[in-house]
C-alpha atoms as a PDB file:
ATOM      1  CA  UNK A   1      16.897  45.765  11.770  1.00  0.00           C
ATOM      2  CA  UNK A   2      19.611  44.158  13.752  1.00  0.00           C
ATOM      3  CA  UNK A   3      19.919  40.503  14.043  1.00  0.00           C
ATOM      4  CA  UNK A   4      18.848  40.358  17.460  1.00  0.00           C
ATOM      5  CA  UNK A   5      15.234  42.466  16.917  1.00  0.00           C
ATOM      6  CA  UNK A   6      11.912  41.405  17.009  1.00  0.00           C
ATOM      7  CA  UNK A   7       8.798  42.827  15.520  1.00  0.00           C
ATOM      8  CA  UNK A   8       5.587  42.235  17.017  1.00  0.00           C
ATOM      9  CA  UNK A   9       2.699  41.888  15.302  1.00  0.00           C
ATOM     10  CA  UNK A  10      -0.864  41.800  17.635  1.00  0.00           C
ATOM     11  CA  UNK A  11      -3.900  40.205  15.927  1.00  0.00           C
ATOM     12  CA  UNK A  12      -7.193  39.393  17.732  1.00  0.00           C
ATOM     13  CA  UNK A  13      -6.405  35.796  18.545  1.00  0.00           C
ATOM     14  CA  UNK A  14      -3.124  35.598  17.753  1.00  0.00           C
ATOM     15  CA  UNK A  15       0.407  37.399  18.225  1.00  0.00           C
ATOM     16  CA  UNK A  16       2.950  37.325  15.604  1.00  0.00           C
ATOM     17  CA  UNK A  17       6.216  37.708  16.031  1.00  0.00           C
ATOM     18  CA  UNK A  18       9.238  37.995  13.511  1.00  0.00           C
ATOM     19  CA  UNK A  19      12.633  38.068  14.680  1.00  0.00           C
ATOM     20  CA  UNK A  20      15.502  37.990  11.773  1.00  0.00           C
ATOM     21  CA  UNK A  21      13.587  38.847   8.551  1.00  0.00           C
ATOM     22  CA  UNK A  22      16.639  37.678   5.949  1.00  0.00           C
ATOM     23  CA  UNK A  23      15.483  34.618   7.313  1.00  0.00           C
ATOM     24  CA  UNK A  24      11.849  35.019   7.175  1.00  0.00           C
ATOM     25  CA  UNK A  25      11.369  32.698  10.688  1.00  0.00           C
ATOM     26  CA  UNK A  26       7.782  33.682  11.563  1.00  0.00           C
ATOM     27  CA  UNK A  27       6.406  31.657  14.694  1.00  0.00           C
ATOM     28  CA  UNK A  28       2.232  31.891  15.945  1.00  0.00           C
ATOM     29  CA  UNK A  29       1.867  31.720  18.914  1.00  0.00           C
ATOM     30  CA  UNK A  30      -1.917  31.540  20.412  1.00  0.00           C
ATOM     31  CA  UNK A  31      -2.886  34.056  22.851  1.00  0.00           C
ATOM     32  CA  UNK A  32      -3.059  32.535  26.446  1.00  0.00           C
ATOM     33  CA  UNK A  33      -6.135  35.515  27.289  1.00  0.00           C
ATOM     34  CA  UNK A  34      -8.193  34.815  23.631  1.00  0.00           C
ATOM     35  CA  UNK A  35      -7.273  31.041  23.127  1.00  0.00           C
ATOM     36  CA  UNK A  36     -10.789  29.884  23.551  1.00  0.00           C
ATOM     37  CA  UNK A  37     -12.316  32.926  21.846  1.00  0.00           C
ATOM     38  CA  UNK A  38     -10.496  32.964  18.500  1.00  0.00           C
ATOM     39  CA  UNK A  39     -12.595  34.661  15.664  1.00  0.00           C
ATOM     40  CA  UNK A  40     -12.834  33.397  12.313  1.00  0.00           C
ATOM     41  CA  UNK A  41     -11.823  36.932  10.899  1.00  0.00           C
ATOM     42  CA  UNK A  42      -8.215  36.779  13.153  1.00  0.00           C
ATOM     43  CA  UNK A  43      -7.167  33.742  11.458  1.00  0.00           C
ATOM     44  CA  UNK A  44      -7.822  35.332   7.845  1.00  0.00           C
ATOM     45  CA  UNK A  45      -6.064  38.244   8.715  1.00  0.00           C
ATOM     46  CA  UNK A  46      -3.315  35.881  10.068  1.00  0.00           C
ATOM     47  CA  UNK A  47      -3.434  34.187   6.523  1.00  0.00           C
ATOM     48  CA  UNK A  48      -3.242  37.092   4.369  1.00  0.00           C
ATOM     49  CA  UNK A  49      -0.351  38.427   6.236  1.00  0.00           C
ATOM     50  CA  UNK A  50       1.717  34.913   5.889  1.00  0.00           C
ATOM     51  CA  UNK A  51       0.772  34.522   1.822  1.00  0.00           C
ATOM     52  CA  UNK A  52       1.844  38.039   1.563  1.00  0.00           C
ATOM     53  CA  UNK A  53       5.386  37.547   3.493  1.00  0.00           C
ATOM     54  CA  UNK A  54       5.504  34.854   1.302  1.00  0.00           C
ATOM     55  CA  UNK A  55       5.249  36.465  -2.178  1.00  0.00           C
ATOM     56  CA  UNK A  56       7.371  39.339  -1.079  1.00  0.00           C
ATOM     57  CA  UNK A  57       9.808  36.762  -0.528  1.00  0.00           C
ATOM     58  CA  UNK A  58       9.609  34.785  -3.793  1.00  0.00           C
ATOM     59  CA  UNK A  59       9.518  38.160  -5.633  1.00  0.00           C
ATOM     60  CA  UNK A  60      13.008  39.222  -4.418  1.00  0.00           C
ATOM     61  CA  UNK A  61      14.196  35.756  -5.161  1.00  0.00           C
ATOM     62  CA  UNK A  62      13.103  35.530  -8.706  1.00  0.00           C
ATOM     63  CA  UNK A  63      14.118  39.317  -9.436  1.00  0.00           C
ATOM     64  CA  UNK A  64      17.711  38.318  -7.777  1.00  0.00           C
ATOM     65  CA  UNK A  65      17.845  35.387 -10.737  1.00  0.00           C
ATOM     66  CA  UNK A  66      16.780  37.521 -13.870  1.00  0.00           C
ATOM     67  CA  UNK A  67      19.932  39.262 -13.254  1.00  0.00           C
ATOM     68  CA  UNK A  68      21.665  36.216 -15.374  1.00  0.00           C
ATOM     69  CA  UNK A  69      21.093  36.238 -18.924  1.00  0.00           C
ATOM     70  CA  UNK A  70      18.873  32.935 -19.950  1.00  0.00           C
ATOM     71  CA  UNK A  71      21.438  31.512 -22.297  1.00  0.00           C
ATOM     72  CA  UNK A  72      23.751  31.458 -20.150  1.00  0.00           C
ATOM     73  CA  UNK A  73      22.186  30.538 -16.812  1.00  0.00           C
ATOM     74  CA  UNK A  74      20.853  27.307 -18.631  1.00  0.00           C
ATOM     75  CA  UNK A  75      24.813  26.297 -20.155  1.00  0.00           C
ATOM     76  CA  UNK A  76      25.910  26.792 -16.649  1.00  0.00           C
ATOM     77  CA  UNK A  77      23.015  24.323 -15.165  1.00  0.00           C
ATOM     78  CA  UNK A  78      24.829  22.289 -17.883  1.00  0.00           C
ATOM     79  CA  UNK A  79      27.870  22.387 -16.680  1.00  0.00           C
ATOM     80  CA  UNK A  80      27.246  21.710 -13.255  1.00  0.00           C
ATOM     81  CA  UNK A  81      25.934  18.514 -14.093  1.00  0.00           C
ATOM     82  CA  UNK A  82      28.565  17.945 -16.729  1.00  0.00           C
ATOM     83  CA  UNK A  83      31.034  18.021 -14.108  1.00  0.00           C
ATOM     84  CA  UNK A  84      29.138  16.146 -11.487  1.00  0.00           C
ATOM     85  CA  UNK A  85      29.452  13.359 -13.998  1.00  0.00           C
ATOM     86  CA  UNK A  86      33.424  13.749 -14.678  1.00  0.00           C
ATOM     87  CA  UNK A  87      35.009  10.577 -14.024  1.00  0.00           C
ATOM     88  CA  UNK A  88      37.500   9.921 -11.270  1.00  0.00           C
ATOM     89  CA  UNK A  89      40.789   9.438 -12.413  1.00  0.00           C
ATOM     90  CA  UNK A  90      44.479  10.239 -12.728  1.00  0.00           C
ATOM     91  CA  UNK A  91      44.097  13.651 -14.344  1.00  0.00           C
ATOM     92  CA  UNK A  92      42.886  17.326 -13.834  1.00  0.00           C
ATOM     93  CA  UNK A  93      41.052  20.025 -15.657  1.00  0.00           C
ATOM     94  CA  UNK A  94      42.435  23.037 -16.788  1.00  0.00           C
ATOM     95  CA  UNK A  95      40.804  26.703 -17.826  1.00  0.00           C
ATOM     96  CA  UNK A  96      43.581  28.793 -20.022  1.00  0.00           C
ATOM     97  CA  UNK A  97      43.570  32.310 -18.372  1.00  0.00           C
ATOM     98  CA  UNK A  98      45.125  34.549 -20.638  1.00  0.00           C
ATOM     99  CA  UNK A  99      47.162  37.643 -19.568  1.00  0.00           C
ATOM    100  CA  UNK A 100      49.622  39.865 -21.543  1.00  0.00           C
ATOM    101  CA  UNK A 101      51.019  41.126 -18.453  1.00  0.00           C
ATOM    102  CA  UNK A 102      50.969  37.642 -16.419  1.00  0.00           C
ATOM    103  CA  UNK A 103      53.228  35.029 -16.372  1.00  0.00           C
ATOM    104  CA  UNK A 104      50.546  32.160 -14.946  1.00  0.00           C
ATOM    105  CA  UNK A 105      48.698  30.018 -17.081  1.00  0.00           C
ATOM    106  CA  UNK A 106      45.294  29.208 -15.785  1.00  0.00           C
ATOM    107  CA  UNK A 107      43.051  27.662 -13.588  1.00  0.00           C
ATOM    108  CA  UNK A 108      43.303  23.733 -12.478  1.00  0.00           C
ATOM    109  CA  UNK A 109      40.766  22.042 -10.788  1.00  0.00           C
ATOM    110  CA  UNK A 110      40.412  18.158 -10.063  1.00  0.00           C
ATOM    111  CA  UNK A 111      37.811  16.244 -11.674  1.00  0.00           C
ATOM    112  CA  UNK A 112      33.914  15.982 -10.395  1.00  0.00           C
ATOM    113  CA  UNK A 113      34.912  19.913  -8.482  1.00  0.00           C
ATOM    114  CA  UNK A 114      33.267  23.281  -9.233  1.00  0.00           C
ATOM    115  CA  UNK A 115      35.458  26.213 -10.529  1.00  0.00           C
ATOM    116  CA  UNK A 116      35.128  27.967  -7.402  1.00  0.00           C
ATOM    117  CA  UNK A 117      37.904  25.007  -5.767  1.00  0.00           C
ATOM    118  CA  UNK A 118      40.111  25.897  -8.958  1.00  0.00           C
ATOM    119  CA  UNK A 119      43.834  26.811  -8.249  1.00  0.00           C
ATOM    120  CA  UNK A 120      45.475  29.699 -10.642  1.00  0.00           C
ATOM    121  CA  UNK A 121      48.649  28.018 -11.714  1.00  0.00           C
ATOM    122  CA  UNK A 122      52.175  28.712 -12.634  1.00  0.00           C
ATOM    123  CA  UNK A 123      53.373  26.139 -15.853  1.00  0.00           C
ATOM    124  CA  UNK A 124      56.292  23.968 -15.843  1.00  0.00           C
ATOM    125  CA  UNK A 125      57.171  22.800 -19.239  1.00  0.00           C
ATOM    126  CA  UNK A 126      60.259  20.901 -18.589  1.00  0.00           C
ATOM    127  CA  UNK A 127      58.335  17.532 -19.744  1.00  0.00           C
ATOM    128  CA  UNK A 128      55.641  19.233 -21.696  1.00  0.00           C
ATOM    129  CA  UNK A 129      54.828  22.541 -23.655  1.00  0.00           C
ATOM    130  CA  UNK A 130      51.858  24.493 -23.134  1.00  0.00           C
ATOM    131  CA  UNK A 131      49.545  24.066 -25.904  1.00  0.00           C
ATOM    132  CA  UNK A 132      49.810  27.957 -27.243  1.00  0.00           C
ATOM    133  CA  UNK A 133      53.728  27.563 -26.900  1.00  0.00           C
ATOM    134  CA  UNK A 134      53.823  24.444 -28.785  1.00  0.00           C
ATOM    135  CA  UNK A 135      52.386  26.399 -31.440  1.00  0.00           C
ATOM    136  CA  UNK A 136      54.294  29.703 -31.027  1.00  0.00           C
ATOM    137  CA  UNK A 137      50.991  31.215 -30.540  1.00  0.00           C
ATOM    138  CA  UNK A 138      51.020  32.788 -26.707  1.00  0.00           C
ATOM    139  CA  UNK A 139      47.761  33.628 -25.885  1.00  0.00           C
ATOM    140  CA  UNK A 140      45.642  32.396 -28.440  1.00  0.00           C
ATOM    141  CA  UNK A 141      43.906  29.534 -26.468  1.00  0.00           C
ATOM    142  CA  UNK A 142      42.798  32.021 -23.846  1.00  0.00           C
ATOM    143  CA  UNK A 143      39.719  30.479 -22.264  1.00  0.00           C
ATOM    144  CA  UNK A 144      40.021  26.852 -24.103  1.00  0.00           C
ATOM    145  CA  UNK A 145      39.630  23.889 -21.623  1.00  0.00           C
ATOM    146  CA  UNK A 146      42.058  21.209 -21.429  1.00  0.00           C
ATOM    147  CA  UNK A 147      41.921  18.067 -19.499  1.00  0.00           C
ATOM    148  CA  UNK A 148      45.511  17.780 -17.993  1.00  0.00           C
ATOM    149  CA  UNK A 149      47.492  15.003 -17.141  1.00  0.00           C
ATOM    150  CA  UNK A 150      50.381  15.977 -14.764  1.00  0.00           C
ATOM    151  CA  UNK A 151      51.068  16.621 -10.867  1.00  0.00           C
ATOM    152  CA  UNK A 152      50.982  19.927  -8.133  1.00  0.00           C
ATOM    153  CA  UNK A 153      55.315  19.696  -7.350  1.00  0.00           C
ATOM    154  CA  UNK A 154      54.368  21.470  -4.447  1.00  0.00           C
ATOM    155  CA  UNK A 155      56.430  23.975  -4.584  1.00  0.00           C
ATOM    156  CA  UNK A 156      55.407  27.957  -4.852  1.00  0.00           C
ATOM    157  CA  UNK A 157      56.087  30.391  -7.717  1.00  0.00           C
ATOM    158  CA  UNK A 158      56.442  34.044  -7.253  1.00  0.00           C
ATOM    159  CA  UNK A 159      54.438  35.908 -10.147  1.00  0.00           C
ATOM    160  CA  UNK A 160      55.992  39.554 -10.730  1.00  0.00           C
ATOM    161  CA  UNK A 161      53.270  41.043 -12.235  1.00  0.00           C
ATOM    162  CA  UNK A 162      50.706  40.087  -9.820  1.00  0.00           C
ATOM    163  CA  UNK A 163      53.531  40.069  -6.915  1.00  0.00           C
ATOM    164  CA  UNK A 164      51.817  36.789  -5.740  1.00  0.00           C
ATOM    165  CA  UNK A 165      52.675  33.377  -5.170  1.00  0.00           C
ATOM    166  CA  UNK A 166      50.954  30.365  -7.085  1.00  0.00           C
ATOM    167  CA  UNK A 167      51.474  26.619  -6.957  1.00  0.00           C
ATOM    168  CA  UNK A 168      53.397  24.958  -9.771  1.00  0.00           C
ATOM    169  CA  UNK A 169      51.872  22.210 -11.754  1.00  0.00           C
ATOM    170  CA  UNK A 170      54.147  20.293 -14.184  1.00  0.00           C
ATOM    171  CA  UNK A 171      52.367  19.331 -17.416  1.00  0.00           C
ATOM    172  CA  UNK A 172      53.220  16.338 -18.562  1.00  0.00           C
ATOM    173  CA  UNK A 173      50.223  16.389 -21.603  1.00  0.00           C
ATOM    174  CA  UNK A 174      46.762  17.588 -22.210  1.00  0.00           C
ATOM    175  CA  UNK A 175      43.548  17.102 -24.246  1.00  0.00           C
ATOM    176  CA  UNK A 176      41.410  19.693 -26.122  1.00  0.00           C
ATOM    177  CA  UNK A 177      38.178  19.479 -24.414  1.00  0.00           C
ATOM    178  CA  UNK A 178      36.919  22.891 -26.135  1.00  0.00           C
ATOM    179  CA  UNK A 179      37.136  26.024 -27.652  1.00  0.00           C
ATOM    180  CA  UNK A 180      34.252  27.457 -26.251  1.00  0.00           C
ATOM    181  CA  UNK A 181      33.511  26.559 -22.848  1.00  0.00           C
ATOM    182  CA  UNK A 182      30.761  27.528 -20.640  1.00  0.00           C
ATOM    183  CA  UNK A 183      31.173  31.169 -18.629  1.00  0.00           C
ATOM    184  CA  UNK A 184      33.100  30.659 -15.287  1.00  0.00           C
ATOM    185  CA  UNK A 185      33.893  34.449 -14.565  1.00  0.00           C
ATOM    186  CA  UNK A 186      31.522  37.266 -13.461  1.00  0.00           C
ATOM    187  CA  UNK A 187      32.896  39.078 -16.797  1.00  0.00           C
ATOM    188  CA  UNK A 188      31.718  36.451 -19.216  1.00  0.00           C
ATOM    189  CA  UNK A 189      28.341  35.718 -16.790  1.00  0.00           C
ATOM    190  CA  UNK A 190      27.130  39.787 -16.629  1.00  0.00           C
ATOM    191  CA  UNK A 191      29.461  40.776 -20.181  1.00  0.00           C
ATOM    192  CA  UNK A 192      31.349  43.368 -18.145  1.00  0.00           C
ATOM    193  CA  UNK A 193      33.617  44.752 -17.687  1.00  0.00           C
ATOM    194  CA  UNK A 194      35.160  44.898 -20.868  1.00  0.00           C
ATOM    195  CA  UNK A 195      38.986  43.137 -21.256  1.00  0.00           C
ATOM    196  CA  UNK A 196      40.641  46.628 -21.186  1.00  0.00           C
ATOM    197  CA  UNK A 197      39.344  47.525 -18.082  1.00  0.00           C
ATOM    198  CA  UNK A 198      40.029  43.669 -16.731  1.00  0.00           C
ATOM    199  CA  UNK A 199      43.596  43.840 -18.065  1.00  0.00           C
ATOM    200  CA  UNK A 200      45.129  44.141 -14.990  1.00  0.00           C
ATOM    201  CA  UNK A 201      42.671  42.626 -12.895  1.00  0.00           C
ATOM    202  CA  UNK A 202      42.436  38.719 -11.750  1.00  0.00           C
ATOM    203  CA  UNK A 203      39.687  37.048 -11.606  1.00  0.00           C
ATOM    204  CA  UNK A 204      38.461  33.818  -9.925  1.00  0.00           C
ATOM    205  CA  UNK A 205      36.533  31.878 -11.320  1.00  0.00           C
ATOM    206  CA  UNK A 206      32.756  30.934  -9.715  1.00  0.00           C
END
């Protein structure tokens, strides 16, 4: 059904019509020819139809949200109101996004924002090593969450491997904030695709 079409619906004392179903607008309208004869049964037929519209409705909705594993749809309620409650301040939060094949180093975000406004980032070190190449260790703080302390130079960086171009960020120091963070990619929410078949793939984060 288009956006544009209506379905008609003809009752004994009343007409019901329902024009764009994904938004479930339904609108009564009394017959101008039964208005002063309206039977008891029309308006229970009227009823049933509206309850049932409205647990058809509900039952697509609920289905659409067992999708999410329960673990994990609660720590992400969590972390919504985790960062609604991040202070204001003079530093950003980072997600380490771990590529072999990459050359960028994660996802920054500014305090009190959801992941979905986070920028993937090219690292300049010139004031401050990464935390993995501070310990000679590339890679293994993929996923670890850092609360950052440096500025966007504004300036682009072309990334080979992706053939894109991301904003710089100069790191001037960081915090552990953990290890094991809540999910923020569709791979970690559903638990696929595996890694292998997300090597080459980029992901942004929701």
């Amino acid at each position: 059904m288009t956006e544009h079409e209506c379905h008609s619906f003809s009752l004994p004392d009343f007409q019901i019509r329902i024009s764009n179903l994904a938004c479930a607008q339904v609108t009564i309208a009394p017959d101008a020819k039964l208005h002063k004869r309206m039977s008891i049964e029309g308006m229970r037929r009227a009823v049933h139809f509206l309850f049932a519209g409205n647990l058809l409705l509900g039952a697509i909705f609920f289905g659409s949200c067992q999708t999410m594993p329960q673990g994990i749809h609660q720590a992400r309620i969590e972390m919504a109101q985790h960062i609604a409650a991040e202070p204001t301040g003079d530093y950003f939060i980072g997600r380490r996004y771990y590529k072999a094949d990459f050359k960028f180093w994660g996802y920054v975000r500014r305090p009190g924002e959801p992941w979905s406004t986070a920028q993937l980032v090219m690292l300049n070190e010139k004031e401050k090593l990464a935390p993995d190449r501070e310990r000679l260790e590339f890679g293994s703080d993929n996923n670890c969450e850092y609360k950052l302390y440096g500025h966007f130079s504004g300036d682009k960086v072309y990334e080979p491997a992706s053939n894109s171009i991301y904003p710089e960020f100069v790191l001037k120091g960081y915090e552990l904030i953990s290890t094991n963070p809540p999910p923020i990619f569709q791979s970690q929410i559903r638990g696929r695709p595996s890694p292998t078949e997300l090597r080459y793939t980029v992901e942004k984060p929701e």
